[in-house]
Protein backbone atom coordinates (compact mmCIF):
# COMPACT_ATOMS: atom_id res chain seq x y z
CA UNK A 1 81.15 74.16 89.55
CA UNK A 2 82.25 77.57 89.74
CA UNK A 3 83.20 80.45 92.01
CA UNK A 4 82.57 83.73 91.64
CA UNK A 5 83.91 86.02 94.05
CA UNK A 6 83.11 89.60 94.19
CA UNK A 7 85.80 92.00 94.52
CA UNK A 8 85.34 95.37 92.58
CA UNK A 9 84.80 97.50 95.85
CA UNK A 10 87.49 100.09 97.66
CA UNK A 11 86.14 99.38 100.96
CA UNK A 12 85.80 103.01 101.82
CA UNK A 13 84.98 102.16 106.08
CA UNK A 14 88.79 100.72 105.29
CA UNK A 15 90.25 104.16 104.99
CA UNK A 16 93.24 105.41 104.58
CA UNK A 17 94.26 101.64 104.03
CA UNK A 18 92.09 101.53 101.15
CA UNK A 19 92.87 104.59 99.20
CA UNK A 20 96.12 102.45 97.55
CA UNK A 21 94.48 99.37 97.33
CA UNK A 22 91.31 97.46 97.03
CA UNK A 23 90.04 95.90 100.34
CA UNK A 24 90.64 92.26 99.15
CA UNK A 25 94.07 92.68 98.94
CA UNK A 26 95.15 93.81 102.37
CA UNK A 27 97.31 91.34 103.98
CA UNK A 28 96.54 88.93 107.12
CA UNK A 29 98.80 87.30 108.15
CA UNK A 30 100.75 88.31 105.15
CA UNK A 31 98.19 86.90 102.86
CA UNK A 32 95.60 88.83 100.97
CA UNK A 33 92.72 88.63 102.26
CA UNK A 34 91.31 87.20 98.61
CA UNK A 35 94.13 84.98 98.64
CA UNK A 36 93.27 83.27 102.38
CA UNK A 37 89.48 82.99 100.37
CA UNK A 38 90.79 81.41 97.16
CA UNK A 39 92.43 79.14 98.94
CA UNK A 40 89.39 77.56 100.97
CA UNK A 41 87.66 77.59 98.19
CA UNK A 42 90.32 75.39 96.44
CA UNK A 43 90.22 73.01 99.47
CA UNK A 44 86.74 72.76 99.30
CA UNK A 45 87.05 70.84 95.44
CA UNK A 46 86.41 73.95 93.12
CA UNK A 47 89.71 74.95 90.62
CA UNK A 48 87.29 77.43 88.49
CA UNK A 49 87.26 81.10 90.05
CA UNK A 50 85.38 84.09 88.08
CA UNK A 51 86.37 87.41 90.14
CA UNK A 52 84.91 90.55 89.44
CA UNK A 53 87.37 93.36 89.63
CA UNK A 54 86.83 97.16 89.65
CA UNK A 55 88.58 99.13 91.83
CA UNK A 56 92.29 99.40 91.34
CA UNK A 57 92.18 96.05 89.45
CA UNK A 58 95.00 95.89 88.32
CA UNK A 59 96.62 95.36 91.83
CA UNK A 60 94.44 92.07 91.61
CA UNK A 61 95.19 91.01 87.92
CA UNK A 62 99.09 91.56 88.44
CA UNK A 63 98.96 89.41 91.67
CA UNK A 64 96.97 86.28 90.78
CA UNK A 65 97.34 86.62 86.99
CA UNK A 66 95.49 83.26 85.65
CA UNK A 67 95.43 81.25 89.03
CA UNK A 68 98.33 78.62 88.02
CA UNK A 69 100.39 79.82 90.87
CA UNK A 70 97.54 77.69 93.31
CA UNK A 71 96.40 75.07 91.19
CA UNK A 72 93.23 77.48 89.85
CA UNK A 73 92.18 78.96 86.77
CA UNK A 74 91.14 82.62 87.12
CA UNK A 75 88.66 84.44 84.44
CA UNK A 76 88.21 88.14 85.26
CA UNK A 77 85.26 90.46 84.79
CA UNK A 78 85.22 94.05 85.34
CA UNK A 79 82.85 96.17 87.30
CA UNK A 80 83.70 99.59 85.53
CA UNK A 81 81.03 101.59 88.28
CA UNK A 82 80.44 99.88 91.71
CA UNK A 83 76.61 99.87 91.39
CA UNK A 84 75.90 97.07 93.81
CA UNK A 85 76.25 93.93 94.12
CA UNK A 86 73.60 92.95 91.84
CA UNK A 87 75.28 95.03 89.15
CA UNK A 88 78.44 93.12 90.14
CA UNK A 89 76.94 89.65 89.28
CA UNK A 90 75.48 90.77 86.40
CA UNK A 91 78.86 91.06 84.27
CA UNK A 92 79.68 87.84 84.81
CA UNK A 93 76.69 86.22 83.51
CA UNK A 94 78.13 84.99 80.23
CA UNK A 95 79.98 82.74 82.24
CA UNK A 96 77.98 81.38 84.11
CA UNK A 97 75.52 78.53 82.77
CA UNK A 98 74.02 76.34 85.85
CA UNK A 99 74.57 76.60 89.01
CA UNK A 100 77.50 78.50 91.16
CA UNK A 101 78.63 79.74 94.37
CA UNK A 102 79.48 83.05 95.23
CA UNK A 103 81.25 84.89 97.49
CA UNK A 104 82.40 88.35 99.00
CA UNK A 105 85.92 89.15 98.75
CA UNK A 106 86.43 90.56 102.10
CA UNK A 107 84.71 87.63 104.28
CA UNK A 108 86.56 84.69 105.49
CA UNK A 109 84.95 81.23 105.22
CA UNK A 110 85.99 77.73 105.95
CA UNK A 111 86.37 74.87 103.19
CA UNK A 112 84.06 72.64 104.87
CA UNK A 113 81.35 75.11 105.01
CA UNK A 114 81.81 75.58 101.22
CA UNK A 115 82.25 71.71 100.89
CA UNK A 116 78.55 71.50 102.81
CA UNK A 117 77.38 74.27 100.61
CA UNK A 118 78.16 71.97 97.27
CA UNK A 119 75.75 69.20 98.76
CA UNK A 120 72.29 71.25 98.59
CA UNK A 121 70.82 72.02 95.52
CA UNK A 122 68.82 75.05 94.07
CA UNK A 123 69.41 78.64 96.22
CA UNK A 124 70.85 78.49 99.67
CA UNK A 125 72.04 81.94 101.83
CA UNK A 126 74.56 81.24 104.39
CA UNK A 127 74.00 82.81 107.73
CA UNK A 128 75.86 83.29 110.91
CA UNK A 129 74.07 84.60 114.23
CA UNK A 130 75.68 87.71 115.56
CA UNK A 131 75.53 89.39 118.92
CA UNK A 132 74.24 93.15 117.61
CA UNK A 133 72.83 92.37 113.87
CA UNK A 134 71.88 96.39 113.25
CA UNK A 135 73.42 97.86 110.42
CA UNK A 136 74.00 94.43 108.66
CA UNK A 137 71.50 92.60 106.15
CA UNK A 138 69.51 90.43 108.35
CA UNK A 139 67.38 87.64 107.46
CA UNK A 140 64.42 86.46 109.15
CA UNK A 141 63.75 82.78 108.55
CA UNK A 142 60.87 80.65 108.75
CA UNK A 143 61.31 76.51 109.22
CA UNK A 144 63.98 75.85 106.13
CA UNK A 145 63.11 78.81 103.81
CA UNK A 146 64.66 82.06 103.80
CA UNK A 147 61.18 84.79 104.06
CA UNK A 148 62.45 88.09 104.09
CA UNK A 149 66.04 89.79 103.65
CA UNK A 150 66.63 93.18 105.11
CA UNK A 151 69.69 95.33 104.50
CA UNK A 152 70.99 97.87 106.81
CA UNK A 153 68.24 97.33 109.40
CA UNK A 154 67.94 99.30 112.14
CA UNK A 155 65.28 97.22 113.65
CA UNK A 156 66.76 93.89 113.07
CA UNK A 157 63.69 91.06 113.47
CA UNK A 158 66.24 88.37 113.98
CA UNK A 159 69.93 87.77 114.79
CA UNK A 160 71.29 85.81 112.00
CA UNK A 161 72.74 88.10 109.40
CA UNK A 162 73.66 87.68 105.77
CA UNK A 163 77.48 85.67 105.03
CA UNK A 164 78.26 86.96 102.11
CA UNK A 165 78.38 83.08 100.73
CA UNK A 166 75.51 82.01 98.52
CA UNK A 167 75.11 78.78 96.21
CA UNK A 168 73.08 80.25 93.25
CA UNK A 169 71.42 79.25 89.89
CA UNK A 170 71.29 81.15 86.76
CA UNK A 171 67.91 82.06 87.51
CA UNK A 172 69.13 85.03 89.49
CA UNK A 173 69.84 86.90 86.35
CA UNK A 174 66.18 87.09 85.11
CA UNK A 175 65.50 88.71 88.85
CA UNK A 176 68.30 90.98 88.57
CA UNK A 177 67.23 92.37 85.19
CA UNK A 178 63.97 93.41 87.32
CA UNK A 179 66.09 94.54 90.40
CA UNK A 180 65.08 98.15 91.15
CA UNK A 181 67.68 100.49 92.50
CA UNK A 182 67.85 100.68 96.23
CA UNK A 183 67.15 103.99 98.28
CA UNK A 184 71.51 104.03 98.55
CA UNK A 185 71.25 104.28 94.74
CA UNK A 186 72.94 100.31 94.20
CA UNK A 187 71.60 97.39 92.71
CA UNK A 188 71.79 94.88 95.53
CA UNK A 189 71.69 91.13 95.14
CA UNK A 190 69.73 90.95 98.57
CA UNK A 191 66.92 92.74 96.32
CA UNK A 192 67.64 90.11 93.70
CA UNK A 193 67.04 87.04 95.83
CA UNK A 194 63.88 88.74 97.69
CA UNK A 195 62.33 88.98 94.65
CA UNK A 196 62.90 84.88 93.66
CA UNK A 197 61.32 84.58 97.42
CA UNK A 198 58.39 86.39 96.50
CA UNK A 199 58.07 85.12 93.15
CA UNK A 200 57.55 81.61 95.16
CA UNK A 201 61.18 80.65 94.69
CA UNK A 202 62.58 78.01 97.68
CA UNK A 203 65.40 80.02 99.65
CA UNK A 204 67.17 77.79 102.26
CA UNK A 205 69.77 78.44 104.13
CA UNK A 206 72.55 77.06 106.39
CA UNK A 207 74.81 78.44 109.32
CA UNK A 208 78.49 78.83 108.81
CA UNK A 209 80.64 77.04 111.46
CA UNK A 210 82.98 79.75 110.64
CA UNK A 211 83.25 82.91 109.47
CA UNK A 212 85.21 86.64 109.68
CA UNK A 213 84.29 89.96 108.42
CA UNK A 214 86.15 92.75 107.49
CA UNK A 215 84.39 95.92 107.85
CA UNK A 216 86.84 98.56 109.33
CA UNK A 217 90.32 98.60 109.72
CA UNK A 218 91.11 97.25 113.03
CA UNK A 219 89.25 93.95 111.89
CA UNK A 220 92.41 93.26 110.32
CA UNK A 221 93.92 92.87 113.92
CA UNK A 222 91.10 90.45 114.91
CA UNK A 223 91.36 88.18 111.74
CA UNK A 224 95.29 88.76 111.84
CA UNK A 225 95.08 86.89 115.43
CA UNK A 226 93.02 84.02 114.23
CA UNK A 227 94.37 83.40 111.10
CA UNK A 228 98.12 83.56 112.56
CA UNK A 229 97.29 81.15 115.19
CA UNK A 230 96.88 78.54 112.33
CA UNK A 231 100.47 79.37 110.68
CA UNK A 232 103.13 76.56 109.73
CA UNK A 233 106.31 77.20 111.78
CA UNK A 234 109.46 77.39 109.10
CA UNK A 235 112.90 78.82 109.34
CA UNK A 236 113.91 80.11 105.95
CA UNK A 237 116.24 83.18 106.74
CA UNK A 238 118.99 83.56 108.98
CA UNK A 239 119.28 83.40 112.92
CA UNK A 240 122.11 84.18 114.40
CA UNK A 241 122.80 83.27 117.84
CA UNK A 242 121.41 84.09 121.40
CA UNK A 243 117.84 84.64 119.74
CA UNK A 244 114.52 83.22 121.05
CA UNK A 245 112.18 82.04 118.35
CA UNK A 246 108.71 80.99 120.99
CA UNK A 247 105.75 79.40 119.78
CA UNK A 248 104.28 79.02 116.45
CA UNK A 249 107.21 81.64 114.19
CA UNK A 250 107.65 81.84 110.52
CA UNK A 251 110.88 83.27 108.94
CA UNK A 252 110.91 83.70 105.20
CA UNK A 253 113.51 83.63 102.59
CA UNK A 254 116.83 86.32 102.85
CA UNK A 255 115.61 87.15 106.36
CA UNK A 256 118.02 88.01 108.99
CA UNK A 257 117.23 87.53 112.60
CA UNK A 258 120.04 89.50 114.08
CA UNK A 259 121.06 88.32 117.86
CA UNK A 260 119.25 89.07 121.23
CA UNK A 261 115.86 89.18 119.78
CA UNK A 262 113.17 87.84 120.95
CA UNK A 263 110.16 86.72 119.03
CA UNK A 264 106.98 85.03 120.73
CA UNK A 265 104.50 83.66 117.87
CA UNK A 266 102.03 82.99 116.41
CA UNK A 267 104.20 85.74 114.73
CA UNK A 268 104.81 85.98 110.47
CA UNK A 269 107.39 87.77 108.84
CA UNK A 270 108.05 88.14 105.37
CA UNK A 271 110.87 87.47 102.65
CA UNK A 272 114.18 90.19 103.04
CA UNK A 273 113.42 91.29 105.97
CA UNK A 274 116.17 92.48 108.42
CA UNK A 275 114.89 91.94 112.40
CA UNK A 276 117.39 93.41 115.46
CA UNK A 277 119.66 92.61 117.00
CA UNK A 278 117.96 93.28 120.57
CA UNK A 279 113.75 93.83 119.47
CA UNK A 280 110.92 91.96 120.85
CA UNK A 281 108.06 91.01 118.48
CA UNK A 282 104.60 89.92 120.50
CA UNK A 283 102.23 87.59 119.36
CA UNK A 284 100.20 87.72 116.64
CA UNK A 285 102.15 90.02 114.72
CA UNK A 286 102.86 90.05 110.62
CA UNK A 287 105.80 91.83 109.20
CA UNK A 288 106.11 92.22 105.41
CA UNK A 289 108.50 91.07 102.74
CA UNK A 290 111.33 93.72 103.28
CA UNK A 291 110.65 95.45 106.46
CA UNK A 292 113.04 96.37 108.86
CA UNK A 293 112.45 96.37 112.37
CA UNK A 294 115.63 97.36 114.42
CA UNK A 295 117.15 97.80 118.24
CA UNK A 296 115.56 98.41 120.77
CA UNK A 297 111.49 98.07 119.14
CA UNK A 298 108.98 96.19 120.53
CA UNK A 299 105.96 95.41 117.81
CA UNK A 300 102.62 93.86 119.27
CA UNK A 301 99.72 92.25 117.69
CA UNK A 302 100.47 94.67 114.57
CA UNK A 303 100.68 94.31 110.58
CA UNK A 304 103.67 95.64 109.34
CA UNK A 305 103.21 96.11 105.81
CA UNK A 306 106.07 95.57 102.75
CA UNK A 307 109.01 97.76 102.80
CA UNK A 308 108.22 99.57 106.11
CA UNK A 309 111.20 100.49 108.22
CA UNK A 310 110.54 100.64 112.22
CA UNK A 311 114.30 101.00 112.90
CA UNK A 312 114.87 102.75 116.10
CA UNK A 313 113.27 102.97 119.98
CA UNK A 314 109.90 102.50 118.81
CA UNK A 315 106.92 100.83 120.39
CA UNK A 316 104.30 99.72 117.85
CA UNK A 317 100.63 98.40 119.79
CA UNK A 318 97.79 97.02 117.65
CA UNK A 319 98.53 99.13 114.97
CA UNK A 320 98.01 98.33 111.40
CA UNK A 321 101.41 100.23 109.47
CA UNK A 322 100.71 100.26 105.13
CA UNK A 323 103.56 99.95 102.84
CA UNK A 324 106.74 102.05 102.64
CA UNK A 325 106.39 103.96 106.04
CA UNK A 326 109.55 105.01 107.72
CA UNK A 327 109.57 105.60 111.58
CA UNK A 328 112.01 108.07 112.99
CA UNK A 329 113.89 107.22 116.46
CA UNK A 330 111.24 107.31 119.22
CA UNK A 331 108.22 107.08 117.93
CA UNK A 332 105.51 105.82 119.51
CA UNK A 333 102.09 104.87 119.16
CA UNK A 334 99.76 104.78 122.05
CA UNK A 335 97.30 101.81 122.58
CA UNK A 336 95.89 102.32 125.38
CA UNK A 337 93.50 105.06 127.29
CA UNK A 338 94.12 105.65 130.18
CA UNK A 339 90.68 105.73 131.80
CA UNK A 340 90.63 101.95 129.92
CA UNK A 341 87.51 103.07 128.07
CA UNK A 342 86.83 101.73 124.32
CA UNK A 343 88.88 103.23 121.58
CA UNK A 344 86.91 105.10 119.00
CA UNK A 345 88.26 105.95 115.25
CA UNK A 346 86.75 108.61 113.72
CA UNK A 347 83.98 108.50 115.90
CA UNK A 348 83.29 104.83 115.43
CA UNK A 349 83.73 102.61 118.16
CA UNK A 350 85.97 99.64 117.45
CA UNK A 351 84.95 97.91 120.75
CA UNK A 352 88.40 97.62 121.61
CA UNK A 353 89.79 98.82 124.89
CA UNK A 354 93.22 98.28 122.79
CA UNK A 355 93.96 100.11 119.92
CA UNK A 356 96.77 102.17 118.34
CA UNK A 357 96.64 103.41 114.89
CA UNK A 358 96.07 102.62 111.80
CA UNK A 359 98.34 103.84 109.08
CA UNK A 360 98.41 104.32 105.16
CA UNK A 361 101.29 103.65 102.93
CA UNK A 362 104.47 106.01 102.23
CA UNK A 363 104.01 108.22 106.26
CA UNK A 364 107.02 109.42 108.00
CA UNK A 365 107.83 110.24 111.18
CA UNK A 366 110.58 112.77 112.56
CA UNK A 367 112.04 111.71 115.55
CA UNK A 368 110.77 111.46 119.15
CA UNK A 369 107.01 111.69 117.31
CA UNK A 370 103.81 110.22 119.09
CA UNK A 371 100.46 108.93 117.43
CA UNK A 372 97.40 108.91 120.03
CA UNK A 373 94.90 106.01 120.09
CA UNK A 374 92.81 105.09 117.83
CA UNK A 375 94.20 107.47 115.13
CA UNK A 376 93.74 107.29 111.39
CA UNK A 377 96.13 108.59 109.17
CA UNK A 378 95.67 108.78 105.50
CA UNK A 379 99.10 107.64 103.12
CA UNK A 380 102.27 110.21 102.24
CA UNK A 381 101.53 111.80 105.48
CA UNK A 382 104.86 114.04 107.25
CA UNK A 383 104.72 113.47 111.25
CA UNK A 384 107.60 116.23 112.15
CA UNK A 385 110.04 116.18 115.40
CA UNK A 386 108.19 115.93 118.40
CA UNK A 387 104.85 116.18 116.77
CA UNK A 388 101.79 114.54 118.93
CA UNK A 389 99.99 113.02 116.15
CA UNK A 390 95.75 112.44 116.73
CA UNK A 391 92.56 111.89 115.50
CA UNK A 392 91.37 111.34 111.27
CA UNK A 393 94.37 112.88 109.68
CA UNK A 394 94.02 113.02 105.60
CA UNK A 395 96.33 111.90 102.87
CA UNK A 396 99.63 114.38 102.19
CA UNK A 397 99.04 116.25 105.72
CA UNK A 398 102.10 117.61 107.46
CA UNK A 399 102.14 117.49 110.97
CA UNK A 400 104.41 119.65 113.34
């Protein structure tokens, strides 16, 4: 049996995180997201993992290279245009030759929901119910057979929405050969499998026990808290005296944990990192391989991304921070309204009454800067002296 896993997309709802990367490969607890997938799938029993790249794959290729590294072998195929999903299956067709699973990159799934998946034969959807379906590709069932698939519904006729995690036969390919191109101009699988339904084909289904999506970017925050919760505690760096390690903490290699901090898990951090003296880091927060986070800062329920240096008086709050930022002394990022309403991003709203800001690689900040709520700002961004920060801010803006 093989996987295929689907992973050619940028994710653009994951902007500005997603202009430097490809959405599988932002980090939870600091994992790729891909990687926390590849790994239930290898618990689940399957070592043979087809993933089709596209977007900036060569971020994916350099990381995983042929799979060794977790006990896998890794074949790649390559999306050139991101047509669909549908058009993504398609290239990997000569290697398929009976049945398969497949998966979405960005979704989190359990290995006994993909062991459970193994046990049924012919073409099953996996489905989880969800409190407010619209927008999503909802499926309306009737006793064990999948009827009818709709994407993007704005009438949804049921609650239980699409996983992402399918156990298919090679007889999807004839039915994507005669998929027709949707009204968003893709080739969608859901079209695919609607047509082996209507063709008489047996769709069943079963319900995922567990499962995570990541859409936008502050779903990071919400899979970063579950998946941190689940983290092996290990001491690997260096602590030096008169700090509190609480809870569930994991210290990687060449990391110094520099006296009078104080860290309450689940918290990760990373390889080369230097941490103090005299900072608090809250729970459920992941700090990448060479970060610094100095005196007097106080991180909570954040990602810190690689090589990001938070050195000074700062206050970081449900924030997501990319790669190779550099925080001047006093910044600060607001999480919190002060009427307590919901947060919204670029006039989405996150549902969150708690949200700071989510940040792209390479932004600096002058000193004494501020970032409002609920503010995304694209990477190489300048944030000068003083600056109030707010809002969808683009890629190489200067702010003063």
């Amino acid at each position: 049996m093989k996987a295929v896993i689907m992973a050619a997309g940028e994710g653009t709802r994951l902007r500005p995180l997603t202009y430097t990367r490809p959405k599988v490969m932002l980090p939870i607890a600091n994992k790729p997201i891909l990687e926390h997938l590849m790994l239930e799938v290898r618990k689940a029993g399957i070592e043979e993992i087809v993933l089709i790249v596209g977007y900036h794959n060569e971020t994916i290729r350099d990381y995983f290279e042929d799979g060794k590294r977790w006990g896998l072998k890794i074949q790649y195929a390559t999306q050139m245009k991101q047509l669909g999903t549908a058009h993504a299956l398609e290239t990997v067709q000569q290697f398929i030759s009976d049945s398969f699973i497949l998966l979405n990159g960005d979704i989190l799934v359990g290995a006994e929901d993909i062991r459970r998946l193994l046990e049924k034969d012919g073409t099953v959807l996996s489905l989880v119910e969800v409190a407010n379906p619209e927008g999503l590709g909802v499926v309306e069932v009737e006793g064990d057979r999948v009827a009818r698939i709709v994407e993007k519904a704005t009438s949804p006729p049921s609650n239980l929405v699409n996983a992402g995690l399918y156990l298919l036969t090679a007889d999807i390919f004839p039915a994507i050969a005669q998929t027709p191109q949707s009204p968003r101009g893709e080739y969608e699988l859901t079209s695919s499998l609607q047509l082996l339904a209507d063709s008489g084909c047996h769709i069943s289904y079963q319900q995922l026990s567990y499962w995570l999506d990541v859409s936008y970017p502050w779903d990071l925050l919400t899979a970063n808290e579950s998946l941190s919760a689940r983290i092996e505690p290990q001491k690997l760096g260096t602590v030096e005296e008169n700090v509190v390690l609480k809870g569930l903490v994991a210290v990687g290699e060449g990391t110094t944990i520099r006296a009078n901090s104080y860290i309450a898990g689940p918290v990760v951090i990373g390889a080369n990192c230097e941490i103090g003296p005299n900072c608090y880091i809250r729970a459920a927060s992941c700090i990448g391989d060479n970060c610094h986070i100095g005196s007097a800062v106080e991180v909570k329920n954040s990602i810190v991304m690689r090589n990001s240096k938070i050195p000074h008086h700062n206050y970081i709050g449900d924030s997501v921070i990319g790669e190779g930022c550099n925080f001047g002394a006093g910044t600060k990022i607001a999480n919190l309204r002060l009427d307590k309403d919901n947060i919204s991003a670029a006039s989405v709203d996150t549902g969150r009454h708690k949200l700071g800001a989510i940040i792209g690689d390479d932004v600096q900040t002058g000193i004494n800067a501020s970032i409002n709520v609920g503010s995304l700002i694209g990477d190489h961004t300048y944030i000068g002296p003083g600056a109030i920060a707010s809002g969808l801010i683009l890629p190489d803006s200067r702010i003063f």
